[in-house]
Each structure stands twice: as structure tokens, then as C-alpha cells.
Protein backbone atom coordinates (compact mmCIF):
# COMPACT_ATOMS: atom_id res chain seq x y z
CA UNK A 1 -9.85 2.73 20.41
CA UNK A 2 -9.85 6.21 17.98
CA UNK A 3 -6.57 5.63 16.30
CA UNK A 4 -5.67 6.93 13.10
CA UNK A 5 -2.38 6.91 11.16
CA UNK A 6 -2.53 9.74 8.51
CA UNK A 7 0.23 10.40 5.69
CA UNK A 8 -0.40 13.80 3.30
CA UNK A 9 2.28 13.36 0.35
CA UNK A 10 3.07 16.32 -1.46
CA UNK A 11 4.23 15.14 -4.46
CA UNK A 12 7.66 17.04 -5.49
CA UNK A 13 7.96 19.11 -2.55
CA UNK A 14 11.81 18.94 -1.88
CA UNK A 15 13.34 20.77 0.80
CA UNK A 16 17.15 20.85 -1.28
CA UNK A 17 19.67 18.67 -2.99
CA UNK A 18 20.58 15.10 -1.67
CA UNK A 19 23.91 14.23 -1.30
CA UNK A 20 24.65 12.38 -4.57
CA UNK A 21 22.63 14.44 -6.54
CA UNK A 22 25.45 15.76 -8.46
CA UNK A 23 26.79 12.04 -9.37
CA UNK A 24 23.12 10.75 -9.98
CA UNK A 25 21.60 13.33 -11.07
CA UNK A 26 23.94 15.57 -12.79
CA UNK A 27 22.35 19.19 -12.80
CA UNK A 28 19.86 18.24 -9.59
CA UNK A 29 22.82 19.35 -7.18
CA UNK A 30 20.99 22.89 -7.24
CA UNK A 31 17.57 21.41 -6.75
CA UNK A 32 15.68 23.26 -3.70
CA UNK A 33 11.94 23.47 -4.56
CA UNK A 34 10.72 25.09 -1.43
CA UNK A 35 13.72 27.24 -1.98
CA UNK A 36 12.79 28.63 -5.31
CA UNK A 37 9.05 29.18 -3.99
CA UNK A 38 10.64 31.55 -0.99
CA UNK A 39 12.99 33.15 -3.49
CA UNK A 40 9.96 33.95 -5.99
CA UNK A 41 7.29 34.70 -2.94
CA UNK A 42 9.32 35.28 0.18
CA UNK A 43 6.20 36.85 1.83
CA UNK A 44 4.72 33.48 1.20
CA UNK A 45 2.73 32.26 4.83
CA UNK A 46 2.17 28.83 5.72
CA UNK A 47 1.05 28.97 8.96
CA UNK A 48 -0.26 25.07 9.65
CA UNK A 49 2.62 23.56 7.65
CA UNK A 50 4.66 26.06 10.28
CA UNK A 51 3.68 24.73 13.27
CA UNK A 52 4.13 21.25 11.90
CA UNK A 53 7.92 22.13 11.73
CA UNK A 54 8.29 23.36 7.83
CA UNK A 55 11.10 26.06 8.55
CA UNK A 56 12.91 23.63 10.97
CA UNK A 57 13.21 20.69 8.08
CA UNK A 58 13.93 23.55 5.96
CA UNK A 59 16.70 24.45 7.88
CA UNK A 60 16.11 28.26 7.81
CA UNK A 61 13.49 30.84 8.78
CA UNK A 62 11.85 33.32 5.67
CA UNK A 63 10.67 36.46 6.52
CA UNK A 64 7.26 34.94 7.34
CA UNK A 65 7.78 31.75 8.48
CA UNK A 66 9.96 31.08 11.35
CA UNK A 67 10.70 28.03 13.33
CA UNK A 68 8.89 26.10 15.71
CA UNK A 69 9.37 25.31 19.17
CA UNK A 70 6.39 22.30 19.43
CA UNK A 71 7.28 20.66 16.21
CA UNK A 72 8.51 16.98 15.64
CA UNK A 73 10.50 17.06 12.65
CA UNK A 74 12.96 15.31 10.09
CA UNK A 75 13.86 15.05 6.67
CA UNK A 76 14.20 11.75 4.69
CA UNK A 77 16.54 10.66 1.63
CA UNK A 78 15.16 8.52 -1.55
CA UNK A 79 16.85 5.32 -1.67
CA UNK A 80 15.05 4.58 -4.68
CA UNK A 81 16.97 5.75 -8.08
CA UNK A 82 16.65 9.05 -10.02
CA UNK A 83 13.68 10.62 -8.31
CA UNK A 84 10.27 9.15 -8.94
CA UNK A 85 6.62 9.39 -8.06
CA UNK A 86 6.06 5.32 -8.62
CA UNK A 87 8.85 4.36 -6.73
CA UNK A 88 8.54 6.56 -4.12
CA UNK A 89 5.21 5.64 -3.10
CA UNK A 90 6.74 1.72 -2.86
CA UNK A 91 9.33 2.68 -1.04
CA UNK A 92 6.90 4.96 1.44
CA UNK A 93 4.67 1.57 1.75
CA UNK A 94 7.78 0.11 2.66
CA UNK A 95 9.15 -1.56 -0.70
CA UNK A 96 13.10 -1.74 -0.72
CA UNK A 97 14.23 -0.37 -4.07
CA UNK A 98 16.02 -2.00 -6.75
CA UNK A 99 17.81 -0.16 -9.60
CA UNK A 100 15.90 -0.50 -12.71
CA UNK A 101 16.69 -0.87 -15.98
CA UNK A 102 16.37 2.97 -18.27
CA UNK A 103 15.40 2.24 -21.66
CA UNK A 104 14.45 4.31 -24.69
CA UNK A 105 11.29 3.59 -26.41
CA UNK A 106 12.83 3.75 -29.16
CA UNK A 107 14.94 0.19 -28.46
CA UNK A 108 11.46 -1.00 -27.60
CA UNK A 109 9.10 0.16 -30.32
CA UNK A 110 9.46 -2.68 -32.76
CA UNK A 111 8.80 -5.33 -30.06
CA UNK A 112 6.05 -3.41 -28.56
CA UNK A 113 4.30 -2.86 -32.16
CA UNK A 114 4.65 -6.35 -33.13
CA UNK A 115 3.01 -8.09 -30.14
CA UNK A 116 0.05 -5.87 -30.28
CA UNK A 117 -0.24 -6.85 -33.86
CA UNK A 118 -0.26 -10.31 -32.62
CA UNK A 119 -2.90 -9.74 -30.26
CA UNK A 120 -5.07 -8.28 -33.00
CA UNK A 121 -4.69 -4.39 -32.65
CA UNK A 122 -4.24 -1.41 -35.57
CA UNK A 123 -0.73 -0.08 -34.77
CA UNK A 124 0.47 3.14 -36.53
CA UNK A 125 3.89 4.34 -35.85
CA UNK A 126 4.37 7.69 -36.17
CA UNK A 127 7.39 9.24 -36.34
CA UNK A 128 9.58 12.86 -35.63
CA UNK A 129 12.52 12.89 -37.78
CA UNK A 130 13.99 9.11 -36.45
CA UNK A 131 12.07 9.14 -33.17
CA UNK A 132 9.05 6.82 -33.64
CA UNK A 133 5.83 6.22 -31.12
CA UNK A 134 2.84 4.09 -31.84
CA UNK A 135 -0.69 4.83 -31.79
CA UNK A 136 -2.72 2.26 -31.13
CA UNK A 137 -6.36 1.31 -32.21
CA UNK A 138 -6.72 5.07 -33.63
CA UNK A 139 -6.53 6.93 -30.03
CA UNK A 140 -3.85 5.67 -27.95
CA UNK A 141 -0.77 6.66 -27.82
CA UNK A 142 2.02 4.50 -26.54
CA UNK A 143 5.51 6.52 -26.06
CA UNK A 144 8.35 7.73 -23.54
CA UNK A 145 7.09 8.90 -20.69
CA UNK A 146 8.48 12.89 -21.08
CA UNK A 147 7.76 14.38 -17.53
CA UNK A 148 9.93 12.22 -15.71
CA UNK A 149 13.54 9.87 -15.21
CA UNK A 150 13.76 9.40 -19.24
CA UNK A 151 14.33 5.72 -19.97
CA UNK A 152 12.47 4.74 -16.70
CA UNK A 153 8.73 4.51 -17.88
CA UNK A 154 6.50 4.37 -20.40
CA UNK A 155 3.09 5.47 -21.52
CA UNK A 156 -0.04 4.84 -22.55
CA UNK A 157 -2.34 8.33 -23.70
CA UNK A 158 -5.98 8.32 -24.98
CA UNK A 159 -8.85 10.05 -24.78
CA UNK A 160 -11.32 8.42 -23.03
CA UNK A 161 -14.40 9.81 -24.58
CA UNK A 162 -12.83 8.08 -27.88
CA UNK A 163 -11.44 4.84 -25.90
CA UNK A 164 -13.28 3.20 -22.58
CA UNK A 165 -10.24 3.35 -20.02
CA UNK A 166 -10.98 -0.61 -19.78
CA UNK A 167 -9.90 -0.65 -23.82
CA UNK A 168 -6.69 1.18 -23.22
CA UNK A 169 -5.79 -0.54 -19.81
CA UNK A 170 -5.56 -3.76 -22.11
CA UNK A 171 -3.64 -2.40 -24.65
CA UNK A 172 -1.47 -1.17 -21.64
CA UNK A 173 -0.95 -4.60 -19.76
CA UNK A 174 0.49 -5.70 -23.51
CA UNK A 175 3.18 -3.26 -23.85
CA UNK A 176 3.85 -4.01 -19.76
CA UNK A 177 4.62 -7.70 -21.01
CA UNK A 178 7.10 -6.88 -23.32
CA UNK A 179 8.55 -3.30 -21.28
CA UNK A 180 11.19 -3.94 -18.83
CA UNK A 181 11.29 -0.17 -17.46
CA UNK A 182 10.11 0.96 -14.04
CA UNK A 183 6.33 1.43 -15.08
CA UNK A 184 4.05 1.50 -17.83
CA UNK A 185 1.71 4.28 -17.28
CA UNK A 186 -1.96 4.12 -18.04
CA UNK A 187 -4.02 7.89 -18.17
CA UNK A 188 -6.68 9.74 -19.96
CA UNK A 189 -9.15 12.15 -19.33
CA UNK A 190 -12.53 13.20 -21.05
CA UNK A 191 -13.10 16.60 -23.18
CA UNK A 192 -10.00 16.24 -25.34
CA UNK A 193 -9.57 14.61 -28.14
CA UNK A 194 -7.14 12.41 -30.33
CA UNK A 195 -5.58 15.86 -31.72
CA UNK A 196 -5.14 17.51 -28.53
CA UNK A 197 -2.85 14.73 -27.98
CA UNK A 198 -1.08 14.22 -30.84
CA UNK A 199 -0.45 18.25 -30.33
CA UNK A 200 1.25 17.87 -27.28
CA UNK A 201 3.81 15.32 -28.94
CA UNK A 202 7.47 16.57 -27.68
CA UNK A 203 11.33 15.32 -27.87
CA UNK A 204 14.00 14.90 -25.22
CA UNK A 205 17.38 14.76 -26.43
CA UNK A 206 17.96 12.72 -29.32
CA UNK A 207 16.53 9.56 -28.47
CA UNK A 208 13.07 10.57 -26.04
CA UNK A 209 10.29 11.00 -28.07
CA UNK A 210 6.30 11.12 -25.84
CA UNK A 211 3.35 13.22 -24.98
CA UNK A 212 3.33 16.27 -22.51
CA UNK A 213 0.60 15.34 -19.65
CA UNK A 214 -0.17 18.71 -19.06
CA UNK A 215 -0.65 19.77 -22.47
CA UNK A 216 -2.43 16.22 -23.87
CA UNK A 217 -5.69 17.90 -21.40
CA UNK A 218 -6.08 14.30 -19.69
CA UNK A 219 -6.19 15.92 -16.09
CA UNK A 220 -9.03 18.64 -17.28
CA UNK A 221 -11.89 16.36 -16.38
CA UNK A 222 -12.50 12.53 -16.18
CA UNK A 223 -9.06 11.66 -15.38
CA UNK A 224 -8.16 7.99 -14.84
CA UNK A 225 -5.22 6.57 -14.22
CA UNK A 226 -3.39 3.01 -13.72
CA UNK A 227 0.45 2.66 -13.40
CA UNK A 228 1.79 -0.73 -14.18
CA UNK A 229 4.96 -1.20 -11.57
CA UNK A 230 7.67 -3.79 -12.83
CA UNK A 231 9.42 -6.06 -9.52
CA UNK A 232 7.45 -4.88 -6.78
CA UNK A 233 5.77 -6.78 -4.54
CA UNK A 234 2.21 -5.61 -2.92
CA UNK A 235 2.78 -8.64 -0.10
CA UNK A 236 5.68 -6.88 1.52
CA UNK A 237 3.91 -3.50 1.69
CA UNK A 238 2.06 -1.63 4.20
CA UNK A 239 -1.55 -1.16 2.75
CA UNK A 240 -1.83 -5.25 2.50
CA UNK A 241 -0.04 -5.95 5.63
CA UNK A 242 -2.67 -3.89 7.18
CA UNK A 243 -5.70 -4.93 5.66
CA UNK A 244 -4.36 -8.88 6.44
CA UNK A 245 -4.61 -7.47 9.85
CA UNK A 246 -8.03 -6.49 9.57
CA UNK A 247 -7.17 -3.16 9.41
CA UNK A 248 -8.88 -0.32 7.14
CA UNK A 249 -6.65 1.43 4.69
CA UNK A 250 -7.62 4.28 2.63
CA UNK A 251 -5.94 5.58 0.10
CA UNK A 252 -6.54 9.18 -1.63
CA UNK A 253 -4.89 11.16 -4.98
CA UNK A 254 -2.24 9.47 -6.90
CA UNK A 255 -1.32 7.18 -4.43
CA UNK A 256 -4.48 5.19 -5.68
CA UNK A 257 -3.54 4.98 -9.09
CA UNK A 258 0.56 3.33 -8.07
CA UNK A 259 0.27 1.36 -4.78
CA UNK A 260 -1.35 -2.27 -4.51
CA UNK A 261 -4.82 -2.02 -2.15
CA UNK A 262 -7.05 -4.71 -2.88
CA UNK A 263 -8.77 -5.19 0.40
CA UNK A 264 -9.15 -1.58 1.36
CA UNK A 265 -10.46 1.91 -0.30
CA UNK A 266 -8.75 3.44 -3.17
CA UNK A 267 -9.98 6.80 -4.53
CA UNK A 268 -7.87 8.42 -7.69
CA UNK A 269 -8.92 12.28 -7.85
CA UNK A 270 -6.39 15.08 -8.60
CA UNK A 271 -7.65 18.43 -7.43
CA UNK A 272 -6.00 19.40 -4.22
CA UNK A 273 -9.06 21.15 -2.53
CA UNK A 274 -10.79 17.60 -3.26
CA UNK A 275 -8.55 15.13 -2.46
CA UNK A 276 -7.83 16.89 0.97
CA UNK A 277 -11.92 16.96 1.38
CA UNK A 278 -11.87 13.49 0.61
CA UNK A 279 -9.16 13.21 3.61
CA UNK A 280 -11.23 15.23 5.80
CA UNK A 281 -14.37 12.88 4.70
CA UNK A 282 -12.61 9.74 5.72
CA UNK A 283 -11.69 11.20 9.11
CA UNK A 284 -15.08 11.24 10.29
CA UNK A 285 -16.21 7.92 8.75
CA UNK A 286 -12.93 6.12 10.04
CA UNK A 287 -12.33 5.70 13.74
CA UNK A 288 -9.40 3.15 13.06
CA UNK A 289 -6.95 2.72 10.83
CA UNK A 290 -4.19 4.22 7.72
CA UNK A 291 -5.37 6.79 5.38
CA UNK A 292 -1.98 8.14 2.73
CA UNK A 293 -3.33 10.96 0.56
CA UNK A 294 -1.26 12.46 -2.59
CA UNK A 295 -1.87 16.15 -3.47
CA UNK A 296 -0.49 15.72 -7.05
CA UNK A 297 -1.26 19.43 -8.36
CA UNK A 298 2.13 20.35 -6.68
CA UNK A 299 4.06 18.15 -8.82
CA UNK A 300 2.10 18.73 -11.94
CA UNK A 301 2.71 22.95 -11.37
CA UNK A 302 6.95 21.27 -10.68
CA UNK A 303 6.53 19.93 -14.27
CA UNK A 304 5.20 22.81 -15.54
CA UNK A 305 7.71 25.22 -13.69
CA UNK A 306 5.25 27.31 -12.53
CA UNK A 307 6.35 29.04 -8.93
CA UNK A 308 2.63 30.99 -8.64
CA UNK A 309 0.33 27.90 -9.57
CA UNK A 310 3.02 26.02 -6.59
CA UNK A 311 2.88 28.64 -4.49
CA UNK A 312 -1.19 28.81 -4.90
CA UNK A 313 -1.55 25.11 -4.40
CA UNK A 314 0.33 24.99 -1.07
CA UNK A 315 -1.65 27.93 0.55
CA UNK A 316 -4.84 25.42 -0.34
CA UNK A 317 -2.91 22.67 1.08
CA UNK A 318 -2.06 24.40 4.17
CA UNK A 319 -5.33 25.68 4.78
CA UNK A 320 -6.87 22.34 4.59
CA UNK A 321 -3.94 20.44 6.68
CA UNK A 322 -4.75 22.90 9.48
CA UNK A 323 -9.04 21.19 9.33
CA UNK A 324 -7.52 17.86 9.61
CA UNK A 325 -5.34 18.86 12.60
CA UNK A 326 -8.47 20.12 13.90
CA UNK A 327 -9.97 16.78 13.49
CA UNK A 328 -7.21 14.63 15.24
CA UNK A 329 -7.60 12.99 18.76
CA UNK A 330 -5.13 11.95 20.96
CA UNK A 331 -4.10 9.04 19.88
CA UNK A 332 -4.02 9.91 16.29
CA UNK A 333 -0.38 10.73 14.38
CA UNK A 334 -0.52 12.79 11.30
CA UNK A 335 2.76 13.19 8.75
CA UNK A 336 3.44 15.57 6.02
CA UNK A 337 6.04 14.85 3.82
CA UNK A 338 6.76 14.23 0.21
CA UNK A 339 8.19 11.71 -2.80
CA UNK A 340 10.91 13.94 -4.05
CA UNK A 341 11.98 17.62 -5.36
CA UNK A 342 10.27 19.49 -8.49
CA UNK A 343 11.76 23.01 -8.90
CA UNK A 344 10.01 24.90 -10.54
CA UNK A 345 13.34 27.38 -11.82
CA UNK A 346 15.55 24.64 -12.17
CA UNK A 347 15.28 24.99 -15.91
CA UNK A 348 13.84 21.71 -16.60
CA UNK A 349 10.40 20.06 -16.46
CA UNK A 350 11.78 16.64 -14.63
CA UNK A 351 12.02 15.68 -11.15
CA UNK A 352 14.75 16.84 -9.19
CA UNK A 353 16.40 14.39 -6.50
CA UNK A 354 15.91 16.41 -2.87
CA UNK A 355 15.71 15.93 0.39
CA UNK A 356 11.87 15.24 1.65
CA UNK A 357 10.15 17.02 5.17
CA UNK A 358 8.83 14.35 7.53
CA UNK A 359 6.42 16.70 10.10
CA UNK A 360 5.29 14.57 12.43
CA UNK A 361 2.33 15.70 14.88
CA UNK A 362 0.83 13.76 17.49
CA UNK A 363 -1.33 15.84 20.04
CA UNK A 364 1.37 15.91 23.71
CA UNK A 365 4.33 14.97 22.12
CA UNK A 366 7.53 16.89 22.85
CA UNK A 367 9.33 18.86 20.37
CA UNK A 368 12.10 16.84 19.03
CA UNK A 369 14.08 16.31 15.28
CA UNK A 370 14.13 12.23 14.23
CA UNK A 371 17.33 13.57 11.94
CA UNK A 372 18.15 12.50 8.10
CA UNK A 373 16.60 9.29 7.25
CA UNK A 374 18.36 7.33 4.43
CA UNK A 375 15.07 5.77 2.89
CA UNK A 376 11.68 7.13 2.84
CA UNK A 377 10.71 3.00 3.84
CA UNK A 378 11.05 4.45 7.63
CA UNK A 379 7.58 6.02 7.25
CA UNK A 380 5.87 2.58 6.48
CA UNK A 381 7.98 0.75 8.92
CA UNK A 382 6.47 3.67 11.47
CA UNK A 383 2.96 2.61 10.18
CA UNK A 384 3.30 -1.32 10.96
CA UNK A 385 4.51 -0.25 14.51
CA UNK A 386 1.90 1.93 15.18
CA UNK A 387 -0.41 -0.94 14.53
CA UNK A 388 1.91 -3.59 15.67
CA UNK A 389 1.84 -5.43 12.70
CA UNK A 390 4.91 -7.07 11.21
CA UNK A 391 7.40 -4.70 9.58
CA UNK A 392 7.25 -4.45 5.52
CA UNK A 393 10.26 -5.53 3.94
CA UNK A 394 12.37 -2.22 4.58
CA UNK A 395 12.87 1.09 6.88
CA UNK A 396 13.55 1.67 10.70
CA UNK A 397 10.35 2.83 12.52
CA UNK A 398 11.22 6.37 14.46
CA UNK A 399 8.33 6.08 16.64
CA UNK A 400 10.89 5.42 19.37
CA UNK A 401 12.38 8.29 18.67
CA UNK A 402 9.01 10.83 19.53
CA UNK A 403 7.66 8.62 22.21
């Protein structure tokens, strides 16, 4: 049987302010980042991402985008903390999230620098005032990660036609055995250099001291990227329930890079236009099975708050949405949804904690709305039961709901 199970994530495409944003995220109660793309472009024409239902998760029609009467729709909270790309994509695959701890590099540093002195390396701390970061081996830096929950992650920044990605990848693993924050992030690209890095040091407050992504050039050309998760466990997730199964999983963007896929295909690319192809690839070359793609440009244009290079990157994404719907058969479900909120006017360059769309298509189904979800898990629950696998270790499937 043709049946294929597609999830499109774009990352940081919130459709407004959770609940307890104002307690968690103090600030993030006037997060809407589809809102501030209307307010700047409210001509702005969608018309795939319509159909699928984008105005009725939205809750509101713009002056060229209206609701739909054919769509299956929804919205989903984060049960995860904060509001994070990692921990997002675990909880999508079905993880059930635990608080973790938010530490400052700066309580870490010493630790860190010592143990990859023991293990042989040249550490250099360098230093901004009282903030310190280490660079290790002459081209990688090892800091607070900037562009996200401060305290939650670290990482690790080189250029990789100065350091092999293998090189820095080991360096990474030893600050991940001494680091008890959510992840330890591993990235680099090729054409920039040590400088370029260096150049895009910045400070948060008074106690977050890292290197801008956008600005270090890593995600120019030759990007590669690893994140280290701390406390999650691939064996309760969807992509190695599956594949236990016998069942392919492919996995496309960012989402390659964070979630656990041993026995299936995992492709790390960051242009939209591409990583969409590479969707559109897989659709003819897989007759049966999961396929979760991350368009990450939409988060990186959240972090660098800017609306146009947003607004730009969803008319790709809609264009290319509306060739995979052309692709789908019958038995086939395709969602769009996303991780979390990034508004690009809300002042800051961080993640803001949002509501999520879930539009749901599946060729005959009636219109309906599946509601507010409390955890994003309820996608990869959906997943196992469309395969009738066991369940991961958290969500409620709403397939139920649309049959």
C-alpha cells in the first residue's frame, strides 16, 4: 500500500502567545509571529498554506487570506520549557519533556577548560570585561549559546575549512560530559574564518557571553551541524519505533542534525527551496513510510528580526507545500505545523513561547478543528497510529478525531 506520513516544521512560526507565557516567559505574552508578518505585509498571500487551514488556526482572516471551509485544523501548546528548537523536535517525536537545568557558561567555564586540558587540547579563554569563553585548539569556540533560552545550551563554533567537523565534534562530546544544560551544540560552515567568528562575539545581560550564528557566516556554505541532547531517550521516539518496525523514516533540515535516526535517512541542509526539493525527492522514491522536514530559514530570519526575509521565506515555502500536495495519494496525510514562536518585532532575537498551527490534509476528509493540544507529543503519537505501531512515550493521537 502507497502510504505516506509527512510532517513540514516551520521552525518559529507561532500563531500567538501561550497561556503562561507571561509567568514563563516574561515579555513573550505579546509574542504573535504570524501576527507581526500580517501587520508588516498585510497583502501578504499564502494561498496553499490557506487551504490547509492557516487563517482558521490563526483565528482571523487578513485582507488576503480568508478562512477555509475544507480544512482540518488545530493548534498545539509546547509542554516542553521556555521555547526551543531541540526540545521541540523530542517532544514532536514523541519525547515527554522534563525541565532542565539553565546554566551560565560562565559557572561552567573552569570545569569545561580543565577537562579538555586533561584530554590534551590548547584552551584559551578569552574574555569581555568578566564574561569569559574558551577557544579551543586555535578555531573553536566553546560559549553560551546567544540565539536562544539563555542558560539552556551551549556551543561549539569553528570554521570548518580550519577544523574537520569530526575534530570539533570531539572537542564537543567533552564539554557534553561535563555540561548539564539542555544541549551542547555542534556547527560550522566553510568560507569563514577564525575572525569572522571571533567578530560576531556578543553579551546577554550580565552573565551570557557567545557567538551570533548568523553573523559567525557558518550557514553561508558547508554547514554542518550536531546537537548533543542531555536526558532524552531515542528508544521512546517515533523515528526508531518506526524503523524497529521495518518502516522507512526520512528525515530533512534541522530535524537531522537534533533527533536520534540510526536506521533510517537523515539529510542536514538549510536552504528552504532545497530542503523542500529534497521533500519532494523523497516523495517519489518512497511509497511507504514517515518523512519530518524542518525549513529552518524561518527561524534564522525570527533571530534576526527580519519581517521581509520571513515574509520571503514563507511565499517559497508555500509555493513548494502546494507541489507536495500535488504529489499526495489517498491514503497519504500531510501536516504543517511548527516548534514554537519567533517574532520578528518583538524586540528581541530569542524565541518566543506561542501557540503552533497543526494543518492537517488528507485527500476526502471532512473539514473539522482537532482544538488546542497541550503537547506537541500528539503529532508523534498520530504517527505510531497511522502505522499501528506502539505509541512513543507521550501525546494523544487525534487521528480519531479526522477519521
Amino acid at each position: 500500500m502507497n502510504k505516506r506520513f509527512i510532517v513540514i516544521v516551520l521552525d518559529g512560526f507561532g500563531m500567538g502567545a501561550m497561556k503562561d507565557a507571561k509567568i514563563q516567559r516574561p515579555g513573550d505574552e505579546v509574542s504573535t509571529t504570524f501576527g507581526s508578518i500580517l501587520k508588516t505585509y498585510p497583502d501578504l498571500k499564502l494561498p496553499n498554506l490557506e487551504k490547509l487551514g492557516l487563517m482558521n488556526a490563526y483565528g482571523k482572516e487578513s485582507k488576503n487570506m480568508h478562512f477555509s471551509n475544507q480544512a482540518v485544523f488545530g493548534k498545539s501548546e509546547l509542554m516542553h520549557f521556555g521555547a526551543d528548537t531541540f526540545m521541540g523536535h523530542q517532544e514532536i517525536m514523541g519525547t515527554k519533556p522534563k525541565k532542565p537545568l539553565a546554566i551560565p557558561f560562565q559557572e561552567k567555564v573552569d570545569e569545561i577548560a580543565e577537562h579538555l586540558l586533561q584530554a590534551n587540547h590548547d584552551v584559551e579563554i578569552k574574555t569581555n570585561g568578566k564574561l569569559r569563553y574558551l577557544l579551543v585548539d586555535h578555531y573553536c569556540t566553546v560559549a553560551d549559546n546567544i540565539d536562544a533560552d539563555l542558560g539552556m545550551a551551549y556551543n561549539c563554533t569553528a570554521p570548518l575549512d580550519q577544523m574537520p567537523f569530526e575534530k570539533e565534534l570531539e572537542i564537543a562530546r567533552l564539554v557534553r560530559e561535563i555540561a548539564t544544560v539542555n544541549r551542547v551544540i555542534v556547527f560550522g560552515g566553510t568560507g569563514n574564518t577564525i575572525e569572522d567568528i571571533l567578530a560576531a562575539e556578543e553579551t546577554r545581560g550580565s552573565d551570557y557571553i557567545g557567538i551570533h550564528a548568523v553573523k559567525s557566516k557558518s550557514y553561508e556554505q558547508g554547514y554542518q551541524c550536531l546537537h548533543l541532547g542531555y536526558g532524552v531517550d531515542k528508544n521512546v521516539q517515533v523515528p526508531t519505533i518506526l524503523t524497529k518496525a521495518g518502516i522507512p523514516v526520512s528525515l530533512f533540515g534541522k530535524v537531522a542534525d537534533i533527533v536520534a535516526n540510526d536506521e533510517g535517512k537523515s539529510v542536514s541542509c538549510v536552504d528552504t527551496s532545497d530542503v523542500l526539493d529534497l521533500t519532494i525527492a523523497e516523495l517519489s522514491n518512497m511509497d511507504y513510510g514517515f518523512i519530518c522536514t524542518n525549513v529552518q530559514e524561518t527561524d534564522l530570519a525570527g533571530h534576526s528580526q527580519n519581517v521581509e526575509w520571513y515574509k520571503d521565506l514563507l511565499v517559497i515555502a508555500d509555493k513548494k507545500i502546494g507541489l507536495i500536495l500535488e504529489k499526495l495519494n489517498e491514503n497519504d496525510i500531510l501536516l504543517v505545523m511548527a516548534d514554537h514562536g519567533n517574532d520578528p518585532l518583538i524586540g528581541h532575537n530569542k524565541h518566543t513561547r506561542e501557540n503552533v498551527p497543526l494543518l492537517i490534509y488528507k485527500k476526502g476528509h471532512a473539514p473539522c478543528s482537532i482544538g488546542l493540544r497541550h503537547t506537541l507529543s500528539d503529532v508523534g503519537a498520530s504517527v505510531c497510529d497511522y502505522f499501528h505501531v506502539e505509541a512513543p512515550q507521550n501525546g494523544t493521537s487525534f487521528l480519531p478525531e479526522i477519521s
